[in-house]
Protein backbone atom coordinates (compact mmCIF):
# COMPACT_ATOMS: atom_id res chain seq x y z
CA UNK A 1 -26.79 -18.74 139.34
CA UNK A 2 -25.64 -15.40 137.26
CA UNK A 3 -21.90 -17.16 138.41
CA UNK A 4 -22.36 -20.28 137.02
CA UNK A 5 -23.62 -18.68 133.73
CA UNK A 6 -20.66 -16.70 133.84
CA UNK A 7 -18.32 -19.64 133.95
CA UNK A 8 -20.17 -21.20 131.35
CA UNK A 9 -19.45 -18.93 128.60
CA UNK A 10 -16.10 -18.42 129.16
CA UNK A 11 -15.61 -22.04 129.26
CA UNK A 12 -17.39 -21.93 125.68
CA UNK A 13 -15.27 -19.07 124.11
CA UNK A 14 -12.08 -21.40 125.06
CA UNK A 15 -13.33 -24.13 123.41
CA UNK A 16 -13.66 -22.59 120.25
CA UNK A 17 -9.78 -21.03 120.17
CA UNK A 18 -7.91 -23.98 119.18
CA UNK A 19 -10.37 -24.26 116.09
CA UNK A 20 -9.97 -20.62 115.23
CA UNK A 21 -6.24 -21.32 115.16
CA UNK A 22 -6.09 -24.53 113.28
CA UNK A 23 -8.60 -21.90 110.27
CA UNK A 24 -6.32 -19.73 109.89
CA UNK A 25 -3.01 -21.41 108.23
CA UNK A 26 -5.99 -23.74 106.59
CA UNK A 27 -7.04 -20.80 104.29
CA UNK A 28 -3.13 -20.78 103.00
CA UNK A 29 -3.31 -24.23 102.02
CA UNK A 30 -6.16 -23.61 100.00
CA UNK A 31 -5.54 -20.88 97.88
CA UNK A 32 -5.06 -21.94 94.18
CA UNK A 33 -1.04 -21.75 93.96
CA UNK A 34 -1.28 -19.18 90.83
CA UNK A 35 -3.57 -17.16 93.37
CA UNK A 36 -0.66 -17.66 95.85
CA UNK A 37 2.19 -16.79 93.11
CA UNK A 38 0.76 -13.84 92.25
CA UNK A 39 0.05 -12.56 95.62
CA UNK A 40 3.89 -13.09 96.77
CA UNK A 41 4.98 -11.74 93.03
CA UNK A 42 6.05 -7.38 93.53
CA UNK A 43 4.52 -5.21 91.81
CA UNK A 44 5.96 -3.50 88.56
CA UNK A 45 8.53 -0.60 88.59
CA UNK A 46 6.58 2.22 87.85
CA UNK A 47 7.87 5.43 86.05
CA UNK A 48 8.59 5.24 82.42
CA UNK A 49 5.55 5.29 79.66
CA UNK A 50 6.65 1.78 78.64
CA UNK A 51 5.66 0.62 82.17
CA UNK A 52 3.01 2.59 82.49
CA UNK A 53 1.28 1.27 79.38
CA UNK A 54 2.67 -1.96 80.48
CA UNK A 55 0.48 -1.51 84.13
CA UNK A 56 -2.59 0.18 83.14
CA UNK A 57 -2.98 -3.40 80.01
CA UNK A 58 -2.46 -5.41 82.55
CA UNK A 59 -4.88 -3.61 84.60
CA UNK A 60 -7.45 -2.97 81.87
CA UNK A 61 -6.91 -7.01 81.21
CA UNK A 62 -7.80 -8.01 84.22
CA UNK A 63 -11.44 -6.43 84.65
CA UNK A 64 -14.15 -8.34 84.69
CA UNK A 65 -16.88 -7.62 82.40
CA UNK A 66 -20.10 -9.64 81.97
CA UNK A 67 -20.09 -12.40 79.51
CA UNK A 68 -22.62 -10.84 76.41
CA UNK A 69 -25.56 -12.89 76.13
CA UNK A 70 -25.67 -15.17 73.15
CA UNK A 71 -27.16 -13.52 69.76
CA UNK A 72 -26.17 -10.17 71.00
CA UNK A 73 -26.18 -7.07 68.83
CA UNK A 74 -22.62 -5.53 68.35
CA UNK A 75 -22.07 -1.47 68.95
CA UNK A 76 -18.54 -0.64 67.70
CA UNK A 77 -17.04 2.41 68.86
CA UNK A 78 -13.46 3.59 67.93
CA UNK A 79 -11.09 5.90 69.87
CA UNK A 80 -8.44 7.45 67.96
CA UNK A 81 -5.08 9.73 69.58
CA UNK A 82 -1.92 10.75 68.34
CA UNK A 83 1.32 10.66 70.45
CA UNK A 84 2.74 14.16 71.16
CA UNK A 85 6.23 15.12 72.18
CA UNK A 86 5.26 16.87 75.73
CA UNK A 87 7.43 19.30 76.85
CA UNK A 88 9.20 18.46 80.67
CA UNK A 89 7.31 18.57 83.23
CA UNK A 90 8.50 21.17 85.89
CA UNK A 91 6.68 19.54 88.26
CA UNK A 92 7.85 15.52 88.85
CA UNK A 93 4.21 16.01 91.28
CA UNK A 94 1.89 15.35 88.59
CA UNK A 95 3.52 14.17 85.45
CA UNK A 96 1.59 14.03 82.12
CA UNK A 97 -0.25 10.70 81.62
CA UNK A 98 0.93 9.34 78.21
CA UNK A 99 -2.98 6.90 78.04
CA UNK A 100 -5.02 10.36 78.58
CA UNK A 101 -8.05 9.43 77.30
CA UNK A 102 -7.74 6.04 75.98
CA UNK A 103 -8.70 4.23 79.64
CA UNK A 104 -11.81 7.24 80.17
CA UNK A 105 -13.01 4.85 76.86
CA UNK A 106 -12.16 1.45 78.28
CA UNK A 107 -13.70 2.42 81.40
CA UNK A 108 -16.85 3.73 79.63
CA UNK A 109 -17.10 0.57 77.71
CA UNK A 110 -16.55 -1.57 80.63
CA UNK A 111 -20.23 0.60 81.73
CA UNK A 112 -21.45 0.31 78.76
CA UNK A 113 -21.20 -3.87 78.56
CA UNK A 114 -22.38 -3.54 82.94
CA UNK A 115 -26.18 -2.40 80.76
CA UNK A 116 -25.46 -4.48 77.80
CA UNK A 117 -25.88 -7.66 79.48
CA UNK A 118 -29.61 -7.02 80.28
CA UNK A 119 -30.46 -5.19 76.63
CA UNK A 120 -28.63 -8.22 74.85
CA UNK A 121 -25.98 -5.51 73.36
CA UNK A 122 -22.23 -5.87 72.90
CA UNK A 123 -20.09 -2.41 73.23
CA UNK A 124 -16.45 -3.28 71.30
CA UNK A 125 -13.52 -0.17 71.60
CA UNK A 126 -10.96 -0.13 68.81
CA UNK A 127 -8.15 2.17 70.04
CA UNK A 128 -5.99 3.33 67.66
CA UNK A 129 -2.35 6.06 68.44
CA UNK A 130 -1.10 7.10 65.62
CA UNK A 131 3.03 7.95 66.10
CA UNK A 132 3.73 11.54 66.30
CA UNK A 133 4.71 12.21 62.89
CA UNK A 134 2.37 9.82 61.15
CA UNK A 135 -1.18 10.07 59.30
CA UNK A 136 -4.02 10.62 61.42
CA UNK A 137 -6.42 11.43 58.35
CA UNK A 138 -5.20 7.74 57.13
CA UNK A 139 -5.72 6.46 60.45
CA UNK A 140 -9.64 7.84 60.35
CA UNK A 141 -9.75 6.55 57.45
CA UNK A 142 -8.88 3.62 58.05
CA UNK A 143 -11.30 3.28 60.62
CA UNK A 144 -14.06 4.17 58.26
CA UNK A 145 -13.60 1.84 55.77
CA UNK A 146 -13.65 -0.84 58.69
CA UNK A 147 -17.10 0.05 59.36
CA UNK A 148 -16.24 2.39 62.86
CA UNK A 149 -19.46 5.44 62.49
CA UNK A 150 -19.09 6.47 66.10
CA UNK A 151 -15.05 7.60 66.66
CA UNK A 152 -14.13 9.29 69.68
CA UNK A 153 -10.81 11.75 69.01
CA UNK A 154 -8.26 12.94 71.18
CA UNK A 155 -6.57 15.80 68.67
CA UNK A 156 -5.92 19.44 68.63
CA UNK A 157 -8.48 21.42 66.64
CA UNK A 158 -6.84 21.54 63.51
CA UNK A 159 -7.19 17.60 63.11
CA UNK A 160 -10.69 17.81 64.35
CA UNK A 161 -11.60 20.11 61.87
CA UNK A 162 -9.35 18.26 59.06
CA UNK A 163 -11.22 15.10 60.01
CA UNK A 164 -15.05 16.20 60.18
CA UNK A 165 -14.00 17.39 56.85
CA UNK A 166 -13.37 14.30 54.68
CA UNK A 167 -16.06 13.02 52.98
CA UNK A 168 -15.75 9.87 54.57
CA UNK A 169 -17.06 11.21 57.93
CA UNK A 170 -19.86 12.67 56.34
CA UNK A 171 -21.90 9.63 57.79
CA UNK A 172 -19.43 9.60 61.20
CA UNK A 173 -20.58 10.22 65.01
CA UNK A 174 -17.01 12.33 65.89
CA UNK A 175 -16.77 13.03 69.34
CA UNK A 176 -14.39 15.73 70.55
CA UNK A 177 -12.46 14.59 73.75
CA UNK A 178 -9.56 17.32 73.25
CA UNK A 179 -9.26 19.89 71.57
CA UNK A 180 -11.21 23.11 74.08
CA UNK A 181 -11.40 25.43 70.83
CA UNK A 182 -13.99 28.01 71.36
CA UNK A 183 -14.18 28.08 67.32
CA UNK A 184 -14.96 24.71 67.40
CA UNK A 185 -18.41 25.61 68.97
CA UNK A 186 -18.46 28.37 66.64
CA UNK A 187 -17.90 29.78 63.51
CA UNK A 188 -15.50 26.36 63.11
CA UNK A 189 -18.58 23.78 64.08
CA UNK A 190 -19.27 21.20 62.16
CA UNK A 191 -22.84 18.87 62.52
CA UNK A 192 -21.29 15.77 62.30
CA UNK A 193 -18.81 16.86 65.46
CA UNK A 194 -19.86 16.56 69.30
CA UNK A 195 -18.44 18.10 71.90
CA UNK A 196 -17.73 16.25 74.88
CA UNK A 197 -14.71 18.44 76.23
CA UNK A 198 -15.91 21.73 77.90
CA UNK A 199 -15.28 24.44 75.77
CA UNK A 200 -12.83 27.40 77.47
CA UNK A 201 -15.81 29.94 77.37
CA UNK A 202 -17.61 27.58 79.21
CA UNK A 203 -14.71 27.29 82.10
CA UNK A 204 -14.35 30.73 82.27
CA UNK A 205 -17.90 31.52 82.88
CA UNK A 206 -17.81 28.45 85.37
CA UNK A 207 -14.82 30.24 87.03
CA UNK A 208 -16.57 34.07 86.69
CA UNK A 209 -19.65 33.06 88.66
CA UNK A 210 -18.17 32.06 91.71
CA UNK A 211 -15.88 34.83 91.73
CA UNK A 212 -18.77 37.47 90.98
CA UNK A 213 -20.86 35.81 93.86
CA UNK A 214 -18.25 36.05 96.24
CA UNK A 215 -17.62 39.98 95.15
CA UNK A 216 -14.33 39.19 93.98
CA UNK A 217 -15.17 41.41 91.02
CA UNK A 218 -11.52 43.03 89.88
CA UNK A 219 -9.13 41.25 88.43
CA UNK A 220 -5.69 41.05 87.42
CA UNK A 221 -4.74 38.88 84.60
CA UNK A 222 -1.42 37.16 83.71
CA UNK A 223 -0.87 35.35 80.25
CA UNK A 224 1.53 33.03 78.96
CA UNK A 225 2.97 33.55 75.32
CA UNK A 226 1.38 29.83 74.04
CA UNK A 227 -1.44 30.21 71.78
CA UNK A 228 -3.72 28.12 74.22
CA UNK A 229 -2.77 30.92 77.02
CA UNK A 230 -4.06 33.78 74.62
CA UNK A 231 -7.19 31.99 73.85
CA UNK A 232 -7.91 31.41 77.38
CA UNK A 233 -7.57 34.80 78.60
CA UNK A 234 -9.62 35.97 75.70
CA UNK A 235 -12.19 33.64 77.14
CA UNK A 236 -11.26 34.92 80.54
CA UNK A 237 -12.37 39.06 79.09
CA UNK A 238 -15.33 37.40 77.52
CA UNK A 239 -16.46 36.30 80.88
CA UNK A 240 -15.39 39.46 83.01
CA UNK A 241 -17.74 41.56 80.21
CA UNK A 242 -20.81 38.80 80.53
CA UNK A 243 -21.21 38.80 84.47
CA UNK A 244 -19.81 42.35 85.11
CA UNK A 245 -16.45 41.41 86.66
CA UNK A 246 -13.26 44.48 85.64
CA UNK A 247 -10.06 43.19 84.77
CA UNK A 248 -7.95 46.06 86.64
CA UNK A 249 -4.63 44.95 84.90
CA UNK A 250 -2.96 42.71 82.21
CA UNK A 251 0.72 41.88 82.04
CA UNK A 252 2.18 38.46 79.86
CA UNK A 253 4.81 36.55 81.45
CA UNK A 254 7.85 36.58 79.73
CA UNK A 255 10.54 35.16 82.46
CA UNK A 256 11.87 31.40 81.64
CA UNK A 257 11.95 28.70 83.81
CA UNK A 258 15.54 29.04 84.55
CA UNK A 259 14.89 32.74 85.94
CA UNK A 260 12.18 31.04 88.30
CA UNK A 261 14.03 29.48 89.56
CA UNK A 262 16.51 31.71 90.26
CA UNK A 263 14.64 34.61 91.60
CA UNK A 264 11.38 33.34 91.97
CA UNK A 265 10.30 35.05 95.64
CA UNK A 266 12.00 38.08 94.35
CA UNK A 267 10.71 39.20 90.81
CA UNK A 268 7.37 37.42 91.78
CA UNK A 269 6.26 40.26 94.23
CA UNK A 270 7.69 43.02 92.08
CA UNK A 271 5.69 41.67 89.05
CA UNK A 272 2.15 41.45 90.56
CA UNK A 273 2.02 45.03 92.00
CA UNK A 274 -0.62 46.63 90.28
CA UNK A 275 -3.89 48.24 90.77
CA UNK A 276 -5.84 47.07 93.78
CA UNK A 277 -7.04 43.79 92.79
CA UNK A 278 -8.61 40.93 94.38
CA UNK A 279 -7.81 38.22 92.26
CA UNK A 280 -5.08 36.83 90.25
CA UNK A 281 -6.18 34.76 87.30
CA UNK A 282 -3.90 33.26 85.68
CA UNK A 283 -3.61 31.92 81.18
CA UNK A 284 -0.96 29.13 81.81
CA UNK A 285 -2.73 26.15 80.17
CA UNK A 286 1.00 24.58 79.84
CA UNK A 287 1.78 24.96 83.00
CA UNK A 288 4.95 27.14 82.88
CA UNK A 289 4.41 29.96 85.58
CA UNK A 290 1.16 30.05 87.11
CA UNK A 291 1.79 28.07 90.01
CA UNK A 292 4.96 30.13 90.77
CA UNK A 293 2.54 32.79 91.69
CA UNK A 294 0.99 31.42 94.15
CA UNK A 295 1.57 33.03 97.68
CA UNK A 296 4.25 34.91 96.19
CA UNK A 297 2.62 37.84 94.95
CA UNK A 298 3.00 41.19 96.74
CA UNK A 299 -0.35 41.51 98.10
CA UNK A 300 -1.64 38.76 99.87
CA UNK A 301 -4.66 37.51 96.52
CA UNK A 302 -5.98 34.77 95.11
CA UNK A 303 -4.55 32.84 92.57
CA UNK A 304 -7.04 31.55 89.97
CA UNK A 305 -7.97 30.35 86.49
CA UNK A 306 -5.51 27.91 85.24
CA UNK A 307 -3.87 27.33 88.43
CA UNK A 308 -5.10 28.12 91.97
CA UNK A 309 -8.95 28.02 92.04
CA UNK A 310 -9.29 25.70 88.69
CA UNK A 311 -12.75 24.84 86.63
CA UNK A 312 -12.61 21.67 85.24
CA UNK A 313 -15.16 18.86 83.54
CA UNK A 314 -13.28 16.45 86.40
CA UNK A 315 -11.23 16.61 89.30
CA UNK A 316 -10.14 13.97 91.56
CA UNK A 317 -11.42 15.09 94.14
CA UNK A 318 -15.21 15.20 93.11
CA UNK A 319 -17.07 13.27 95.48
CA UNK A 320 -20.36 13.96 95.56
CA UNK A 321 -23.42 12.11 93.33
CA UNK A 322 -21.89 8.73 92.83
CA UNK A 323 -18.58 9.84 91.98
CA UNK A 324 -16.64 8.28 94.54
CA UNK A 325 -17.40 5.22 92.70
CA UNK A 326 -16.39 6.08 89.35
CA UNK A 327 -13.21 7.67 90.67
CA UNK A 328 -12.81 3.94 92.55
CA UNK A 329 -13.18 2.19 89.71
CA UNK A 330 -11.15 4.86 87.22
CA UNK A 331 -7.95 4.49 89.69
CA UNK A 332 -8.54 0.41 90.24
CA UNK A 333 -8.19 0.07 85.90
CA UNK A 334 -5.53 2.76 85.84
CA UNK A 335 -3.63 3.27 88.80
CA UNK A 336 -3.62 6.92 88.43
CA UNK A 337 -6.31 9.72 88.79
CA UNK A 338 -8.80 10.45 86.05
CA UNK A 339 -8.18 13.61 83.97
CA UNK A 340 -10.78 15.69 82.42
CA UNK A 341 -9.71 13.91 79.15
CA UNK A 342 -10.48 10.80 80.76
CA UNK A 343 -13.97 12.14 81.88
CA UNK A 344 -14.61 13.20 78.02
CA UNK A 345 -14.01 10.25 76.62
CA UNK A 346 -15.99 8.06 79.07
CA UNK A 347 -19.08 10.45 78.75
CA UNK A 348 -18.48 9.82 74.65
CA UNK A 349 -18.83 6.41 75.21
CA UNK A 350 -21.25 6.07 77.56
CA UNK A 351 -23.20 8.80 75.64
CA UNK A 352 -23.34 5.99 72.24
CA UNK A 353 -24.05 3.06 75.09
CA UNK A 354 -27.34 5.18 76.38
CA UNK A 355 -28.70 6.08 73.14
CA UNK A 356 -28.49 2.42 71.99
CA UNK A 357 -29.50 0.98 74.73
CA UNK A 358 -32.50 3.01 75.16
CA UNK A 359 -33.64 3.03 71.37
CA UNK A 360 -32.83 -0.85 71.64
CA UNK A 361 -30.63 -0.56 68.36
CA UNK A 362 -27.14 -0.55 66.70
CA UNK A 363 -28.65 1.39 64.08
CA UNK A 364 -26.12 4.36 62.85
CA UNK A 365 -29.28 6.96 62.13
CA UNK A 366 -31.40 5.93 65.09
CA UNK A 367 -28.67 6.41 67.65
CA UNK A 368 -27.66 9.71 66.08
CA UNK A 369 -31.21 11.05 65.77
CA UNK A 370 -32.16 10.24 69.57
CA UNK A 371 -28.45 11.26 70.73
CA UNK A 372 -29.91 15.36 69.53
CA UNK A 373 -33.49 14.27 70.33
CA UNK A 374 -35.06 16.08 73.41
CA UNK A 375 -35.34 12.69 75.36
CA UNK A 376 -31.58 11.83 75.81
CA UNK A 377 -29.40 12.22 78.93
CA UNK A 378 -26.84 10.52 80.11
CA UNK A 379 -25.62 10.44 83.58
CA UNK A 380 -22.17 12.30 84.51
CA UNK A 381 -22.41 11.67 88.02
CA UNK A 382 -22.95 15.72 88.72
CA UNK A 383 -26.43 15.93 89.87
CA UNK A 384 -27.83 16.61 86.64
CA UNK A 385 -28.29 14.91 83.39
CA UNK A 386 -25.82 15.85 80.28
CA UNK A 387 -27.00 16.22 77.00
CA UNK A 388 -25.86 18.40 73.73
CA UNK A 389 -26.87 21.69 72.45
CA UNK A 390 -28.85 21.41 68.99
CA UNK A 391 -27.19 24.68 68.26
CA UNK A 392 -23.22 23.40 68.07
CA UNK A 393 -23.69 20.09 69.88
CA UNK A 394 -21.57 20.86 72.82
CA UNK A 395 -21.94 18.77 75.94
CA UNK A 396 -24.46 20.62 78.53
CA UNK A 397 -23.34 19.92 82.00
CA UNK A 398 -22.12 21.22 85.10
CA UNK A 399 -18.21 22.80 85.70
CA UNK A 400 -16.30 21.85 89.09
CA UNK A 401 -14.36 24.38 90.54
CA UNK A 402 -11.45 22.93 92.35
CA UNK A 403 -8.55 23.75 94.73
CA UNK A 404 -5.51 20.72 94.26
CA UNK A 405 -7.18 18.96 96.61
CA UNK A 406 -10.88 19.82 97.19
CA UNK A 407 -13.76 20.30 95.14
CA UNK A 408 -15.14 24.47 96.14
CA UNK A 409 -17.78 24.45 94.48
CA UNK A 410 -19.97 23.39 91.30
CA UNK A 411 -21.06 25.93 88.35
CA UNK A 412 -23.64 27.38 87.37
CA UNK A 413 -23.89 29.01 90.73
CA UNK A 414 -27.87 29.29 91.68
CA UNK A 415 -27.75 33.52 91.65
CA UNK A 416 -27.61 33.00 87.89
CA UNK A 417 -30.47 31.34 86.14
CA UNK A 418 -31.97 30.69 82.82
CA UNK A 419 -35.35 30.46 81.06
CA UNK A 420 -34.56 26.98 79.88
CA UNK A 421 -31.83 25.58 81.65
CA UNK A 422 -28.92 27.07 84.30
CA UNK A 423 -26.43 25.15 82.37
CA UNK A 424 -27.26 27.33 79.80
CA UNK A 425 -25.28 30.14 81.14
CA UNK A 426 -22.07 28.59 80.64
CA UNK A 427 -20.34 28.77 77.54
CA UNK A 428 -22.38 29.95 74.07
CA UNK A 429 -26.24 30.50 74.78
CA UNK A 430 -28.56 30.01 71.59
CA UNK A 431 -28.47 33.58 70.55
CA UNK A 432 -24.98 34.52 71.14
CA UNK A 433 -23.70 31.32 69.01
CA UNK A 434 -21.65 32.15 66.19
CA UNK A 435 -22.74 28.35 64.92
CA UNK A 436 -23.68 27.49 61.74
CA UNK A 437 -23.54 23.49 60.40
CA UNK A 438 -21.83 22.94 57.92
């Protein structure tokens, strides 16, 4: 009996081959021929900003958001950049993205319309780059006058300030996606000016309390001759002072890129012997010498700060909480990795989609009021909500610490807490702010 069974099926599994083979060049025949065109059609050369742009439009074109119910209410939010002449990269690894920024706000919209569908709300981006030599305070402006009161900027600190500053933004939402100006958060904060960048104070302090919990607790530090490398390692003393870490030695690099790489793996040990350290932090926020000294130096140390053992608002390699989505969906619009930029922006507009969405208005004061109320969050896919300080609206959330190509760990470390809340102790507490609205 069990042998006739057995016979059975297999005659039964034959029988079904032939129509398994006449399927499969069936589903060929089928396919709409601009689905078959564009399947058979190579993909664009890659490699100049022209076709990089050109990639990440057609990319950003071809997402599909949800139709906005009919009668919806409009949010308009505006993101505004300025192209900059970036130095070359010494690295062809990881080249400078010339759309920093601008797709963390598409993609953030793109969330924003996902809710909007159910709340009967409409999220619109208006992206604006104004040429490197032209008028950003025209540009704002312009914006302005067009109605735009929440504008997300991508500018160095002096435009931030120069914008929060004309009377036309008195009534303005501006959200800081780039410029990581202590002073910004400080004696330079402005109320009408949110922080959704992470301030430097609050990366070092990110960075100091893994390295104090691990007893890595003296430290030699190496500066770059930029202004951004100065105000990093200032941030870098700051944090060695706050969590009791000693900074053993301090040297500035002065070689050039040429001398690098002439005589890297010999002046590289020479310069890093010093006091008996444990770690090397390094003030390179260009880039120009920090990852030379890794495992170069003549001790066998750590390399951290800007290079090495990074913190950073985002990494690629953040997986945990959700992310892997929103890195999925970041690399599937842009075709590269998402930037901490990136990351700032999105949180900017996903921060304007929450508070609408949950005071069920477009309204310019409501949104603003429950944006610095007590009840807002917004998620940042890190565990925790993210809000902003009422005492120089910076964004309150965690700091990854990050190898190239792992996540280490997350700040604030749990040996350091906080009456009212661990995320507290990064960056400017309430009583050490030097903050006062203007």
């Amino acid at each position: 009996m069990k042998r006739l069974l057995a016979f059975l099926c297999v005659i039964a599994i034959v029988a079904t081959l032939p129509a398994a083979r006449a399927e499969e060049p069936q589903s060929d025949k089928t396919q709409p021929p601009a689905a078959a065109a564009a399947v058979k059609q190579p993909a664009p050369e890659q490699g100049t900003p022209e076709q990089e742009k050109a990639a990440a439009d057609k990319a950003a074109s071809a997402m599909k958001r949800p139709a906005p119910p009919a009668g919806s209410q409009v949010v308009n939010i505006a993101y505004l950049s300025q192209e900059a002449d970036f130095p070359p990269a010494r690295s062809n690894v990881q080249p400078h993205p010339n759309d920093e920024g601008k797709l963390g706000a598409d993609l953030g919209i793109d969330d924003d319309n996902t809710t909007g569908v159910f709340t009967k709300q409409e999220f619109k981006l208006e992206a604006v780059t104004v040429p490197e030599k032209g008028d950003v305070v025209a540009a704002f402006k312009k914006l302005v006058a067009e109605g735009q009161k929440f504008i997300i900027i991508n500018l160095p600190a002096a435009s931030v300030l120069q914008l929060a500053d004309l009377p036309e933004a008195k009534d303005v939402m501006v959200f800081n996606a780039g410029a990581p100006d202590d002073r910004l958060r400080g004696a330079d904060c402005r109320s009408n000016v949110f922080h959704t960048l992470a301030n430097r104070a609050m990366l070092a302090d990110a960075l100091a309390q893994y390295l104090i919990k691990k007893k890595w607790t003296r430290w030699f530090l190496v500066s770059g001759s930029d202004d951004g490398d100065k105000l990093y390692a200032d941030a870098i003393k700051r944090a060695a002072k706050k969590f009791g870490a000693k900074i053993v030695d301090e040297k500035t690099w002065t070689y050039t890129g040429e001398e690098m790489r002439r005589s890297a793996e010999s002046e590289i040990p020479v310069f890093t012997q010093s006091s008996d350290y444990q770690v090397l932090i390094t003030a390179d926020e260009a880039d120009n010498f920090g990852d030379d000294l890794m495992y170069r130096t003549w001790d066998p140390r750590i390399v951290a700060g800007t290079q090495g053992l990074v913190a950073a608002d985002w990494h690629p390699a953040f997986d945990k909480w959700g992310a892997t989505q929103m890195q999925h969906r970041f690399q599937k619009l842009s075709s590269r990795y998402m930037t901490p930029k990136d990351f700032a922006a999105w949180v900017a507009v996903r921060a304007v989609g929450e508070a609408a969405t949950r005071t069920k208005s477009i309204d310019f004061n409501a949104i603003r009021s429950f944006v610095l109320g007590q009840d807002f969050t917004v998620g940042v896919f890190k565990g925790v909500g993210a809000n902003f300080r009422d005492w120089d609206h910076q964004l309150r959330e965690p700091i990854l610490l990050a190898a190239p190509y792992t996540v280490v760990s997350v700040s604030p470390q749990q040996e350091f807490i906080h009456p009212v809340s661990n995320l507290d102790t990064l960056g400017f507490d309430k009583p050490e702010t030097s903050c006062k609205f203007k």
